[in-house]
C-alpha atoms as a PDB file:
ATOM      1  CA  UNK A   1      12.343  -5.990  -7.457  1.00  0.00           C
ATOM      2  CA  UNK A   2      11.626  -9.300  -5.928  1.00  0.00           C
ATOM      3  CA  UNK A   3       9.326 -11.291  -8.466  1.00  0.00           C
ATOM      4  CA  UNK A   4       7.210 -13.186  -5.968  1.00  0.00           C
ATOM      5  CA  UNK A   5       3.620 -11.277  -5.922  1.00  0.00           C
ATOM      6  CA  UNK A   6       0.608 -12.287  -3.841  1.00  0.00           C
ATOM      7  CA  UNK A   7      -3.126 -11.473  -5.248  1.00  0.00           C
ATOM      8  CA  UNK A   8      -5.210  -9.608  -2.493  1.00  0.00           C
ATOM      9  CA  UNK A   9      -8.711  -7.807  -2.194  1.00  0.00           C
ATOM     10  CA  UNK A  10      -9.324  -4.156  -2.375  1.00  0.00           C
ATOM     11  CA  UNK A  11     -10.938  -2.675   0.842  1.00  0.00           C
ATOM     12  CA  UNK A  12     -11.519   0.885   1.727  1.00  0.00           C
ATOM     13  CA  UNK A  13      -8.682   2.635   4.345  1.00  0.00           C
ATOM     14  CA  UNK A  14      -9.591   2.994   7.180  1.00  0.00           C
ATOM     15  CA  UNK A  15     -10.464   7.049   8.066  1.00  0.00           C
ATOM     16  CA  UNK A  16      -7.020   8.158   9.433  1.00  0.00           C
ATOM     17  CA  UNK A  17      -5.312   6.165   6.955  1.00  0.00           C
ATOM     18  CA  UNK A  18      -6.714   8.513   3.749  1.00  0.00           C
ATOM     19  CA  UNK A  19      -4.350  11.297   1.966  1.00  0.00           C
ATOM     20  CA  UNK A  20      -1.124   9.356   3.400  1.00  0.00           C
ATOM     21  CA  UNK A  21      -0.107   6.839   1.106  1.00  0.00           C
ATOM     22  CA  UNK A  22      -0.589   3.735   3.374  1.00  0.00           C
ATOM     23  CA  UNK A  23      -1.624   0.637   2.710  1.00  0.00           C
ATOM     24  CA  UNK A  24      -3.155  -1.451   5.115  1.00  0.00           C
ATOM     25  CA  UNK A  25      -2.052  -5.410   4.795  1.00  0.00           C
ATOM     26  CA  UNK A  26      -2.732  -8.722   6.098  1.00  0.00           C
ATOM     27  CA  UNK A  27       0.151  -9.469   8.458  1.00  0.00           C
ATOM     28  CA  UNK A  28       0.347 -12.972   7.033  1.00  0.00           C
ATOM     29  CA  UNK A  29       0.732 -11.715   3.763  1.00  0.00           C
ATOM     30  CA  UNK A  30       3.717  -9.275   4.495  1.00  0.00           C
ATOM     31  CA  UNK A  31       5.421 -12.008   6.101  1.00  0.00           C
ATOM     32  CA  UNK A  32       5.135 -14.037   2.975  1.00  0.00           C
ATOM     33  CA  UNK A  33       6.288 -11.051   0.749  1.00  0.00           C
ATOM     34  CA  UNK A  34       9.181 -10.386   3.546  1.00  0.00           C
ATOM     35  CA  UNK A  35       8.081  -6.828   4.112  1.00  0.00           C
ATOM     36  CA  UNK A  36       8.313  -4.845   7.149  1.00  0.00           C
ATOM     37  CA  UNK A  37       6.224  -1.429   8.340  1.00  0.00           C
ATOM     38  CA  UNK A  38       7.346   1.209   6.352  1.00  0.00           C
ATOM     39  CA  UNK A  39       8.470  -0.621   3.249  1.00  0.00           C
ATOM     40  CA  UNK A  40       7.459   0.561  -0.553  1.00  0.00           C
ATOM     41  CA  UNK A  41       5.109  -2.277  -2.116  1.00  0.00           C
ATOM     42  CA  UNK A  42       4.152  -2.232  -6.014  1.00  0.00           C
ATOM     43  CA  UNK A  43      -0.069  -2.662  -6.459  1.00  0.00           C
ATOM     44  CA  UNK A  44      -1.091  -3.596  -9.736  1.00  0.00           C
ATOM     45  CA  UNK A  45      -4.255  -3.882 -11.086  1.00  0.00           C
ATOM     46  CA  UNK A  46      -5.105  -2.577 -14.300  1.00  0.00           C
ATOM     47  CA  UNK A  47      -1.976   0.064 -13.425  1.00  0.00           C
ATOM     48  CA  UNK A  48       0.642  -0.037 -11.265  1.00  0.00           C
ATOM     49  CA  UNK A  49       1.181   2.268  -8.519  1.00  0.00           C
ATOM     50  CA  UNK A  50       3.204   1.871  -4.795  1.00  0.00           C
ATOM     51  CA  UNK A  51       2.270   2.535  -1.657  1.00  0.00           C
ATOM     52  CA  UNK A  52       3.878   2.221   1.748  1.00  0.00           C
ATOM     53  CA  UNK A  53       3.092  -0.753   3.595  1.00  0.00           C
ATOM     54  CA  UNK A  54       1.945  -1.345   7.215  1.00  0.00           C
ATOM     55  CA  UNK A  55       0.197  -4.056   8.849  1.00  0.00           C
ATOM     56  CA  UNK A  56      -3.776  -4.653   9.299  1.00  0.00           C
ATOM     57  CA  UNK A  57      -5.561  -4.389  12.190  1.00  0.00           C
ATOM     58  CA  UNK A  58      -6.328  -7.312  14.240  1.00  0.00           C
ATOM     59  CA  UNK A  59      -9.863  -7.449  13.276  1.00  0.00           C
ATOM     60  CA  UNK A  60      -8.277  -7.591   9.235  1.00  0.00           C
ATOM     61  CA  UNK A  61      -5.640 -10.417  10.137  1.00  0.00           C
ATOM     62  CA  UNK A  62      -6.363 -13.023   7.901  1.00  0.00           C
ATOM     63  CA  UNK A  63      -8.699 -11.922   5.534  1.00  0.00           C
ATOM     64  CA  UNK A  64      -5.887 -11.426   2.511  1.00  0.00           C
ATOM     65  CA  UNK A  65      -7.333  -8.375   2.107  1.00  0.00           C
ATOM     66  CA  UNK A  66      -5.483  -4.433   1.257  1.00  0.00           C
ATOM     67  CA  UNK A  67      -6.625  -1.194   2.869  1.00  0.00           C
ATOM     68  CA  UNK A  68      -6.220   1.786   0.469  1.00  0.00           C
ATOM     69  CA  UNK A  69      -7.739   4.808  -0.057  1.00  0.00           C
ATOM     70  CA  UNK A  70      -9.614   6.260  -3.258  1.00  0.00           C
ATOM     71  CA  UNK A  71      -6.806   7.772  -4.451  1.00  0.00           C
ATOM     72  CA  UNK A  72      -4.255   4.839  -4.255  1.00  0.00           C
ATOM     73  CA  UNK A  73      -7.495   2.724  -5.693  1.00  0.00           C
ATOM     74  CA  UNK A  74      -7.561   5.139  -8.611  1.00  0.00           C
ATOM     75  CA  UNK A  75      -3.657   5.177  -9.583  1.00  0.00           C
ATOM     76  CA  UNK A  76      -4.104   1.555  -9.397  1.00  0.00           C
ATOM     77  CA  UNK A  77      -7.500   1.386 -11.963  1.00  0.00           C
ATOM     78  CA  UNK A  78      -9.240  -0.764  -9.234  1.00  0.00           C
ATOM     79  CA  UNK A  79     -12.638  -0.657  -7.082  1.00  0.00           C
ATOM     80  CA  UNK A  80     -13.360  -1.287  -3.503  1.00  0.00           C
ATOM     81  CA  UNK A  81     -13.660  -5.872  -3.844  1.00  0.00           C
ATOM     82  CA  UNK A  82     -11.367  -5.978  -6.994  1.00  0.00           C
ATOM     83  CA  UNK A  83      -8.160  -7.762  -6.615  1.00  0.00           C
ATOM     84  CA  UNK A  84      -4.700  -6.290  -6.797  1.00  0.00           C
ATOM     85  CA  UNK A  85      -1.164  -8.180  -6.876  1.00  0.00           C
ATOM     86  CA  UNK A  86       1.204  -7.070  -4.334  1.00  0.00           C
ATOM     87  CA  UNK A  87       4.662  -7.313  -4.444  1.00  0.00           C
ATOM     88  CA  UNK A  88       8.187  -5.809  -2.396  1.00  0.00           C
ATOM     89  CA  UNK A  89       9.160  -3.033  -4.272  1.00  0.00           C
ATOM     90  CA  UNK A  90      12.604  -1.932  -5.283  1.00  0.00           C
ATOM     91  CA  UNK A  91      15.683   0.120  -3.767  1.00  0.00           C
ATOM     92  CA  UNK A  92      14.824   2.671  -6.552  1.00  0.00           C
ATOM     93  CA  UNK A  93      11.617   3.421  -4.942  1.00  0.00           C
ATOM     94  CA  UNK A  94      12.284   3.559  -1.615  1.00  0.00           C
ATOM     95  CA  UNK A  95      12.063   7.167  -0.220  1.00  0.00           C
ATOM     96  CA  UNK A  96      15.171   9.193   1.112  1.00  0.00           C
ATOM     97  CA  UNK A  97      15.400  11.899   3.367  1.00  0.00           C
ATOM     98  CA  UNK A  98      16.431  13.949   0.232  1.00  0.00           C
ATOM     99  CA  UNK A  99      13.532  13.045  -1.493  1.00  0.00           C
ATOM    100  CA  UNK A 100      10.241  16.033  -1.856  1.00  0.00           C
ATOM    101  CA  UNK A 101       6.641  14.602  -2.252  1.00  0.00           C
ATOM    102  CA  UNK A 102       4.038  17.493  -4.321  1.00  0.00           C
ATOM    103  CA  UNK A 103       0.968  15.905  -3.570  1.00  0.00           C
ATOM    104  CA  UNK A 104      -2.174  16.956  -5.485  1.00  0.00           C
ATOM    105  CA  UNK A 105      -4.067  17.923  -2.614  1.00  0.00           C
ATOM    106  CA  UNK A 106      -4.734  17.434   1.357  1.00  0.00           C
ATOM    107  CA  UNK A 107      -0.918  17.420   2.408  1.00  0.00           C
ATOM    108  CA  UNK A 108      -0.729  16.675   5.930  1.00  0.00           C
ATOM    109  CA  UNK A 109       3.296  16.766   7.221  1.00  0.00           C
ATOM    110  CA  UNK A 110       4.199  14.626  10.374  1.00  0.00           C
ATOM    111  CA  UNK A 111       7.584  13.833  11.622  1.00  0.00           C
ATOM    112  CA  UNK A 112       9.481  15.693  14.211  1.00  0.00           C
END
């Protein structure tokens, strides 16, 4: 895992962003962290949990602020205007096609 984290403030996702494990983030930011869309970040606040990373909305571009949902929030032990460090995760965390998800609730399946 790449060591370089950047600290960023918790905001709620945005409505079709809940129950998929996306993280909204500041464009600036990813391009500091060297992350693309799609890659697995590490949040840590008072826990560590990952999420999958794409870019903010224009309106959210410079802010150096994170979009997550309650239940990213919660695996993370943070509130909406907390901060969180963010950082690249590693290859052991990135998701293969082999790979099956059991989510807790609300599965929604896309793909084709």
């Amino acid at each position: 895992m790449s060591g370089k984290e950047i600290k960023v403030k918790v905001a709620e996702a945005r409505s079709n962003d809940i129950g998929r494990g996306l993280v909204r983030l500041d464009p600036e930011v990813m391009e500091k962290l060297g992350l693309k869309t799609g890659d697995i970040i590490f949040i840590t606040g008072s826990r560590r949990t990952v999420g999958k990373v794409w870019p903010a909305l224009p309106e959210d571009t410079g802010k150096g602020i994170i979009r997550m949902d309650a239940s990213t929030r919660h695996n993370a032990g943070v509130t909406l205007d907390d901060y969180v460090a963010v950082q690249m995760g590693s290859a052991l965390c990135q998701v293969g096609e082999e790979d099956t998800f059991r989510p807790d609730r609300g599965a929604r399946a896309y793909g084709g």
